[in-house]
C-alpha atoms as a PDB file:
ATOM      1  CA  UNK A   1       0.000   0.000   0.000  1.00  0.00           C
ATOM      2  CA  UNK A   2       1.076   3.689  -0.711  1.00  0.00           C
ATOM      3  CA  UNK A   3       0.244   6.944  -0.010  1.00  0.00           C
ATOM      4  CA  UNK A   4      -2.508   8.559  -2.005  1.00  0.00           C
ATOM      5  CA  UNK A   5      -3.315  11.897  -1.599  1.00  0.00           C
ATOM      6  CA  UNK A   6      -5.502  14.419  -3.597  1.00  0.00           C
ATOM      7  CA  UNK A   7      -2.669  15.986  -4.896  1.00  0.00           C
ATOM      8  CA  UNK A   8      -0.735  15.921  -8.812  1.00  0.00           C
ATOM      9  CA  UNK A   9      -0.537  12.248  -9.337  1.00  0.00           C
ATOM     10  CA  UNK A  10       3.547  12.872 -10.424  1.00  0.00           C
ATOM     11  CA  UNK A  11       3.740  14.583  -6.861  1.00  0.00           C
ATOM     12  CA  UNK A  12       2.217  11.364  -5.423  1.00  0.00           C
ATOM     13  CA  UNK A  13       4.693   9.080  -7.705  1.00  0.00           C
ATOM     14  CA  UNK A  14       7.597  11.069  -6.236  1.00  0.00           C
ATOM     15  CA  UNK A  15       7.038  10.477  -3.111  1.00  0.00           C
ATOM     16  CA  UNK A  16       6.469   6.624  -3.724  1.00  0.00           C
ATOM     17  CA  UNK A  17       9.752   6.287  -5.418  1.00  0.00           C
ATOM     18  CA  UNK A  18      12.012   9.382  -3.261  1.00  0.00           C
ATOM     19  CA  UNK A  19      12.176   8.059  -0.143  1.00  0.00           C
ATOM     20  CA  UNK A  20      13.987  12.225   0.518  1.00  0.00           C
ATOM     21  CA  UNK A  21      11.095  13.328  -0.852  1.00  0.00           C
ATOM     22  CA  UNK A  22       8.845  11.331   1.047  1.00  0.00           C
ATOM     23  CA  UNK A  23      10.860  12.529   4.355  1.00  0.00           C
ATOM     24  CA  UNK A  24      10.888  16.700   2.670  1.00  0.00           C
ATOM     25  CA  UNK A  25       7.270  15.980   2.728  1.00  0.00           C
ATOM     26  CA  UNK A  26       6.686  15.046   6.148  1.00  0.00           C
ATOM     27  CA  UNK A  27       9.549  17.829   7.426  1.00  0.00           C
ATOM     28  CA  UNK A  28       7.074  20.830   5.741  1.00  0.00           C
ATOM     29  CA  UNK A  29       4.163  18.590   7.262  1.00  0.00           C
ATOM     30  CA  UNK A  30       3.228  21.960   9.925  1.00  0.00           C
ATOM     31  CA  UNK A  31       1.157  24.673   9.986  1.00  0.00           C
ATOM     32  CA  UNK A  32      -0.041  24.154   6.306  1.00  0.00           C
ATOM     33  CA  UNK A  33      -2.822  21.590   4.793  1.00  0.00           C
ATOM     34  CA  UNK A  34      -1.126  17.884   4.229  1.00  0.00           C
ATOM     35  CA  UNK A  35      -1.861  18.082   0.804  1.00  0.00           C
ATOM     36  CA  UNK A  36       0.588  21.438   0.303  1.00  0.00           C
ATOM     37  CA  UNK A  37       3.400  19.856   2.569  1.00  0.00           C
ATOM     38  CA  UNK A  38       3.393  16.340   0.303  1.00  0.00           C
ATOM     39  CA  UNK A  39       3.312  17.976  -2.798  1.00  0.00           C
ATOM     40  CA  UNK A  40       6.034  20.328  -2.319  1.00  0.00           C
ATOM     41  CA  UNK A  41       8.732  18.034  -2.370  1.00  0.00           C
ATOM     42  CA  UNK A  42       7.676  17.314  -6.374  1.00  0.00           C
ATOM     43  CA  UNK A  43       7.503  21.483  -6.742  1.00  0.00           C
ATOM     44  CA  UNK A  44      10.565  21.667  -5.739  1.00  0.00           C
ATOM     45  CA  UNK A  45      12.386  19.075  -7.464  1.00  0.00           C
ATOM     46  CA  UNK A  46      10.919  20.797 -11.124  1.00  0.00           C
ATOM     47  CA  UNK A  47      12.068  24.480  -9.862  1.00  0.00           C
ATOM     48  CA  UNK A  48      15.472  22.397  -9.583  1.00  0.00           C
ATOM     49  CA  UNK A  49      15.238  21.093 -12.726  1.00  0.00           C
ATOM     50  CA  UNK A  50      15.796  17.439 -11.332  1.00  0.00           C
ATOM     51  CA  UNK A  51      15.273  14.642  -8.798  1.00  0.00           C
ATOM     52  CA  UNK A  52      16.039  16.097  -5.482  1.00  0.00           C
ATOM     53  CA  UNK A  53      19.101  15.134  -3.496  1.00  0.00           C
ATOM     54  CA  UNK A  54      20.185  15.461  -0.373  1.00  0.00           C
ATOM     55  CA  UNK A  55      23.535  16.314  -0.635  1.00  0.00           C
ATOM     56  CA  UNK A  56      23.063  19.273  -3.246  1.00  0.00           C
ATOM     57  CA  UNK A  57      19.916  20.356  -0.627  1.00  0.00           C
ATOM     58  CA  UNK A  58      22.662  20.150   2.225  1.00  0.00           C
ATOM     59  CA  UNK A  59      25.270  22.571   0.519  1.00  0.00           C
ATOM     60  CA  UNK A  60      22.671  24.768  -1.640  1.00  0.00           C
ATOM     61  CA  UNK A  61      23.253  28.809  -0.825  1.00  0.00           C
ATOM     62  CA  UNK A  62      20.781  29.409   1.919  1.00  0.00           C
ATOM     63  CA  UNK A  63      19.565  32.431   0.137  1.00  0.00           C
ATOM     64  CA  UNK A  64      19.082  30.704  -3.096  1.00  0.00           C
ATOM     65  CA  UNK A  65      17.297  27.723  -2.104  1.00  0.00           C
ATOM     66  CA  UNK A  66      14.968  30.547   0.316  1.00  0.00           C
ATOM     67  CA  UNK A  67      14.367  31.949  -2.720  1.00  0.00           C
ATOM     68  CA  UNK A  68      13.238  28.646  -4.604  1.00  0.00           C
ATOM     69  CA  UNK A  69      11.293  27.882  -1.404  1.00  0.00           C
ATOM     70  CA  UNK A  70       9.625  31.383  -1.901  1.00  0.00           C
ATOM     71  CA  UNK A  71       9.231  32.037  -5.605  1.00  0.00           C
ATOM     72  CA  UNK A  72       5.539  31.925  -5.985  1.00  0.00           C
ATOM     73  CA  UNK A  73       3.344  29.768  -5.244  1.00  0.00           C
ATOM     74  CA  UNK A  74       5.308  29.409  -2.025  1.00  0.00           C
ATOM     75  CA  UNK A  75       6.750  25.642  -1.248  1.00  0.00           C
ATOM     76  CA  UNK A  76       5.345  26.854   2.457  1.00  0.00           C
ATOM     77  CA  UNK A  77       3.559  29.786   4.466  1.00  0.00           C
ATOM     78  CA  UNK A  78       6.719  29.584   6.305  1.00  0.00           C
ATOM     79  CA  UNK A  79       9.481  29.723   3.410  1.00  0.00           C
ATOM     80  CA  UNK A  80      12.068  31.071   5.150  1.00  0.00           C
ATOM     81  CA  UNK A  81      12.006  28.647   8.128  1.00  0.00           C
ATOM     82  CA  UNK A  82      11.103  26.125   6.033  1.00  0.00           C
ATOM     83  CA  UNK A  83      14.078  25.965   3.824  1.00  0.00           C
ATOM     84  CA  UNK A  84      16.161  26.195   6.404  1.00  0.00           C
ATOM     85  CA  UNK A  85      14.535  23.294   7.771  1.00  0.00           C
ATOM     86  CA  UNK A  86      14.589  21.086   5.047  1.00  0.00           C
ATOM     87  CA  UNK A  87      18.618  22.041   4.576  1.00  0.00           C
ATOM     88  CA  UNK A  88      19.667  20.920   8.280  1.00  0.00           C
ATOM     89  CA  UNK A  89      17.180  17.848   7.930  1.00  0.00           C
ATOM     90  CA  UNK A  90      19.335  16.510   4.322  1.00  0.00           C
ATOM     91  CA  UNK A  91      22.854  17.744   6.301  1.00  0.00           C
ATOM     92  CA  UNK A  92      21.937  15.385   8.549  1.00  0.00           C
ATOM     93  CA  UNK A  93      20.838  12.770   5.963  1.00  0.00           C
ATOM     94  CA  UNK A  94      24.654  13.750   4.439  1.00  0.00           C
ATOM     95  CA  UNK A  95      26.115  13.654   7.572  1.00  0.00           C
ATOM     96  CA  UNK A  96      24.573   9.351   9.277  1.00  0.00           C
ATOM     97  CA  UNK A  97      23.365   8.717   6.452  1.00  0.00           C
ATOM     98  CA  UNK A  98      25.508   9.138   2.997  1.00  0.00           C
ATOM     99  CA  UNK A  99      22.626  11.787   1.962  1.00  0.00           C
ATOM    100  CA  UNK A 100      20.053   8.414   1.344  1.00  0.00           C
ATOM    101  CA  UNK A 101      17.249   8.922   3.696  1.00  0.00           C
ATOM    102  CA  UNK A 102      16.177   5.277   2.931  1.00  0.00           C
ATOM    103  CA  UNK A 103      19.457   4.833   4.902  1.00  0.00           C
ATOM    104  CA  UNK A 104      17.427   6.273   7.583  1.00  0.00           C
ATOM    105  CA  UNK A 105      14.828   3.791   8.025  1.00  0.00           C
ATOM    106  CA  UNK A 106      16.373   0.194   6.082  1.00  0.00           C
ATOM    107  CA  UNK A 107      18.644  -1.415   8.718  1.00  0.00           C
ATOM    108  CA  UNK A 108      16.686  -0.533  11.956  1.00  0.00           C
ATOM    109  CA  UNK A 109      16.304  -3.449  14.206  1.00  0.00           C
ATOM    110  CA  UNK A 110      13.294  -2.369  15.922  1.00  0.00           C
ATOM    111  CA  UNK A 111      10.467   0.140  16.502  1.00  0.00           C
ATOM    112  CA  UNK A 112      11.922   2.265  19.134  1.00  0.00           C
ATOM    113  CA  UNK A 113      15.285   2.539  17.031  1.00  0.00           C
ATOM    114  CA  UNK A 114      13.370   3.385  14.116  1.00  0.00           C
ATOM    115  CA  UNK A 115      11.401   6.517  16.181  1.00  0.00           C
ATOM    116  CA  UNK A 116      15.128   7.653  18.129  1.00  0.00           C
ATOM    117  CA  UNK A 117      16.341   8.254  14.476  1.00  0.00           C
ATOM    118  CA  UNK A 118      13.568  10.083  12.656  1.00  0.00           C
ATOM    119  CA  UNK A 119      13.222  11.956  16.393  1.00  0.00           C
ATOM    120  CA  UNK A 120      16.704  12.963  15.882  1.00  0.00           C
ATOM    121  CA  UNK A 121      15.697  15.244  12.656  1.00  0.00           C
ATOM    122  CA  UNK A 122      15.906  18.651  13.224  1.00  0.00           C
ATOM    123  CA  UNK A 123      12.137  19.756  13.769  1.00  0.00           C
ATOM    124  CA  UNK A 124      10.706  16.101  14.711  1.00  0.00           C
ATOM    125  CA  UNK A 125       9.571  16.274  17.764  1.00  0.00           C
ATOM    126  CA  UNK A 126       7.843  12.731  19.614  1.00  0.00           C
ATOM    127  CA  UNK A 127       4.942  13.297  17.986  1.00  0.00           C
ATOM    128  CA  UNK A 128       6.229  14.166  14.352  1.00  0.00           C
ATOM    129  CA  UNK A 129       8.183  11.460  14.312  1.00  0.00           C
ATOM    130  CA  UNK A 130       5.680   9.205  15.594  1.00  0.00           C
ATOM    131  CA  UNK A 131       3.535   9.940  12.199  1.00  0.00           C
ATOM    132  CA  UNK A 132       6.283   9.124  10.001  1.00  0.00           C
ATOM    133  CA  UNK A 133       7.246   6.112  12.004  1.00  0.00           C
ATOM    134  CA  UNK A 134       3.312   5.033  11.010  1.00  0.00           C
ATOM    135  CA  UNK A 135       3.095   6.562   7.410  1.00  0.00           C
ATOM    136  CA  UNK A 136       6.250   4.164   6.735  1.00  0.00           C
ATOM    137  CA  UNK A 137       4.652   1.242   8.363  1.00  0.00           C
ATOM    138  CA  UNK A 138       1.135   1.647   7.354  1.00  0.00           C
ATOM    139  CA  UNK A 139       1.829   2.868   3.786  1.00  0.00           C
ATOM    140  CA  UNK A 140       5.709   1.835   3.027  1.00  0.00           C
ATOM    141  CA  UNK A 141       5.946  -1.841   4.252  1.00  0.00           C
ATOM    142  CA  UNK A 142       8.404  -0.522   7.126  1.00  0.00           C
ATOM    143  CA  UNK A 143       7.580  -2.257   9.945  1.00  0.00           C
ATOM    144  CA  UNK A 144      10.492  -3.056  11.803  1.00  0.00           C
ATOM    145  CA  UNK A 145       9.434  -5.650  15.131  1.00  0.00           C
ATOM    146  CA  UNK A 146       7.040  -3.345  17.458  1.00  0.00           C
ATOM    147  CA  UNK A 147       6.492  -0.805  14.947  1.00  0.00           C
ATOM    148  CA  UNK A 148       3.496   0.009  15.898  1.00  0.00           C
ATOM    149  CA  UNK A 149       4.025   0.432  19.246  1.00  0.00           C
ATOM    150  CA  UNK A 150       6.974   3.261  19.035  1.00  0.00           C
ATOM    151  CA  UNK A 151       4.400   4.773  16.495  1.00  0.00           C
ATOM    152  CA  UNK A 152       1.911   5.146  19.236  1.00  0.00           C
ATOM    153  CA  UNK A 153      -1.823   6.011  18.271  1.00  0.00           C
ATOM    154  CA  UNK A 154      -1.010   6.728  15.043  1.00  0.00           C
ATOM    155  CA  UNK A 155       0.129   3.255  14.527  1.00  0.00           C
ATOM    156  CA  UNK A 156      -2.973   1.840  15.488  1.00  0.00           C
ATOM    157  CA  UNK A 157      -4.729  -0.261  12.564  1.00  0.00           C
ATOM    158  CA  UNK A 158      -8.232   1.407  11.673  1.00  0.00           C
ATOM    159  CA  UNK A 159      -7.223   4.895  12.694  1.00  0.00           C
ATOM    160  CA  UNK A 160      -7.800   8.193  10.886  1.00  0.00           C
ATOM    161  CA  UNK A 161      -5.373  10.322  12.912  1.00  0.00           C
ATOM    162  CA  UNK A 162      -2.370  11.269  10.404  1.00  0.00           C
ATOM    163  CA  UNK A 163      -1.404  11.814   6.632  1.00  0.00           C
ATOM    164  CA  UNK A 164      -0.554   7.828   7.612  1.00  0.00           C
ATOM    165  CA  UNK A 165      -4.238   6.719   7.262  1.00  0.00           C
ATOM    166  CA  UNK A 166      -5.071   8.507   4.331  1.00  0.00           C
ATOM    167  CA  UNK A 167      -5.574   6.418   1.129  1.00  0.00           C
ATOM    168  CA  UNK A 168      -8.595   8.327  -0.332  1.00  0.00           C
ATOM    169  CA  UNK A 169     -11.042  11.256  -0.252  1.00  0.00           C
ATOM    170  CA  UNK A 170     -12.980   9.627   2.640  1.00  0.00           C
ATOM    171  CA  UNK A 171      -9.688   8.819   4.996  1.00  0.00           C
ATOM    172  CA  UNK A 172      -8.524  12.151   4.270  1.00  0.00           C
ATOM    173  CA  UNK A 173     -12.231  13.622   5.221  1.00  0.00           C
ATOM    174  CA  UNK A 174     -12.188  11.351   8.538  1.00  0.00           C
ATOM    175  CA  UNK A 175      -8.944  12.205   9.513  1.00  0.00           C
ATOM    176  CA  UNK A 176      -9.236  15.332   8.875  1.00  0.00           C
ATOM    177  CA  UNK A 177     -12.210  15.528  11.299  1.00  0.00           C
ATOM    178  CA  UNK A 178     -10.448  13.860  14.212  1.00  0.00           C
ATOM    179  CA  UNK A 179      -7.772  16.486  14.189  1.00  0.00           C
ATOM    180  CA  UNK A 180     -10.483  19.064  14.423  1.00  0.00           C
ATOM    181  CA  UNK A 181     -12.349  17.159  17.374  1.00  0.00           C
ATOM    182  CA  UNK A 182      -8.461  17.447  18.828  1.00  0.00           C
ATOM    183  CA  UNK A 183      -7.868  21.183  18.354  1.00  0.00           C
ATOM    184  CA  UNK A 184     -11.319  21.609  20.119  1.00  0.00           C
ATOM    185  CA  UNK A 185     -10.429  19.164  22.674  1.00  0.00           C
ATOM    186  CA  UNK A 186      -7.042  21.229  23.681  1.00  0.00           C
ATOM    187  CA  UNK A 187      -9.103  24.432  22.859  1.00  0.00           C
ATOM    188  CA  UNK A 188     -11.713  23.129  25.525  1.00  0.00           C
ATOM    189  CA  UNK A 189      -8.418  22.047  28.132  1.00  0.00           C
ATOM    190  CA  UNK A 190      -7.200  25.515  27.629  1.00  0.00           C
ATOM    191  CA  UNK A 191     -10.162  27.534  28.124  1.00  0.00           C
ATOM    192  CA  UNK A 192     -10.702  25.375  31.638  1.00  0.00           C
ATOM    193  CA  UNK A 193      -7.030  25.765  32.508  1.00  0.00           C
END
């Protein structure tokens, strides 16, 4: 199973066969619809005039690839932050892991190895990296032993809590809806505190 998201059908093919791109996606994943964050990656990679890679991302100007990030329509609301984001995560990438995110994810032994890594990308906190632990089970065939359980809720099978559940226009609708029944939720906590 893949991901499928209502979103250019060559963006969706990227991310099935660009395991960085797949990773980009998940790094812009904040503060912007899902849809946006996934296909960015592919926008990206055409303003670039080629597959991306991780080690030309590490080393790009800072400037330069702000301005790619920038150049309208926007690659994020946040273009600034956001290319500076997706830089440290592929330094890193260049730095453990020869600039091959798959290198990331392909020897882990178990679950909880497999969350300490992606948790150790700049701007993955527990619960980002929880997600991506599930969207590579659920929709990538990575399931390292006890998967599931370093992926938390968002590993459980039958949820609609994360891009990780969506395969269609009614996951995407359901999970959708959860995480507004959770921003009223800590909207309700708040109001009480």
């Amino acid at each position: 199973m893949t991901l499928v998201l209502p979103i250019d059908p060559e963006a969706n093919r990227l991310l099935e066969r660009s395991p960085l791109a797949l990773l980009i996606g998940m790094t812009l994943d904040q503060q912007v619809p899902m849809e946006k964050a996934f296909s960015s990656p592919y926008v990206l990679s055409q303003r670039l005039g080629h597959d991306l890679d991780a080690a030309e991302l590490a080393g790009y100007d800072g400037d330069a690839l702000v301005a790619l990030f920038a150049q309208p329509p926007a690659l994020h609301r946040f273009p600034k932050a956001m290319a500076a984001r997706v830089q440290e995560v592929c330094q890193v990438l260049v730095e453990r892991y020869d600039g091959d995110a798959a290198l990331l994810w392909s020897d882990v032994t178990d679950g909880s190895e497999l969350l300490r890594r992606v948790g150790e990308l700049p701007g993955f906190g527990k619960q980002k990296a929880q997600i991506f632990v599930a969207l590579l089970g659920k929709r990538f065939g990575v399931t390292p032993q006890d998967w599931r359980k370093a992926a938390g809720g968002y590993g459980d099978p039958g949820a609609y809590r994360s891009v990780a559940d969506v395969t269609d226009a009614d996951s995407l609708r359901r999970v959708r809806e959860y995480k507004q029944q959770m921003k009223a939720a800590a909207k309700a906590k708040a109001a009480d505190g």
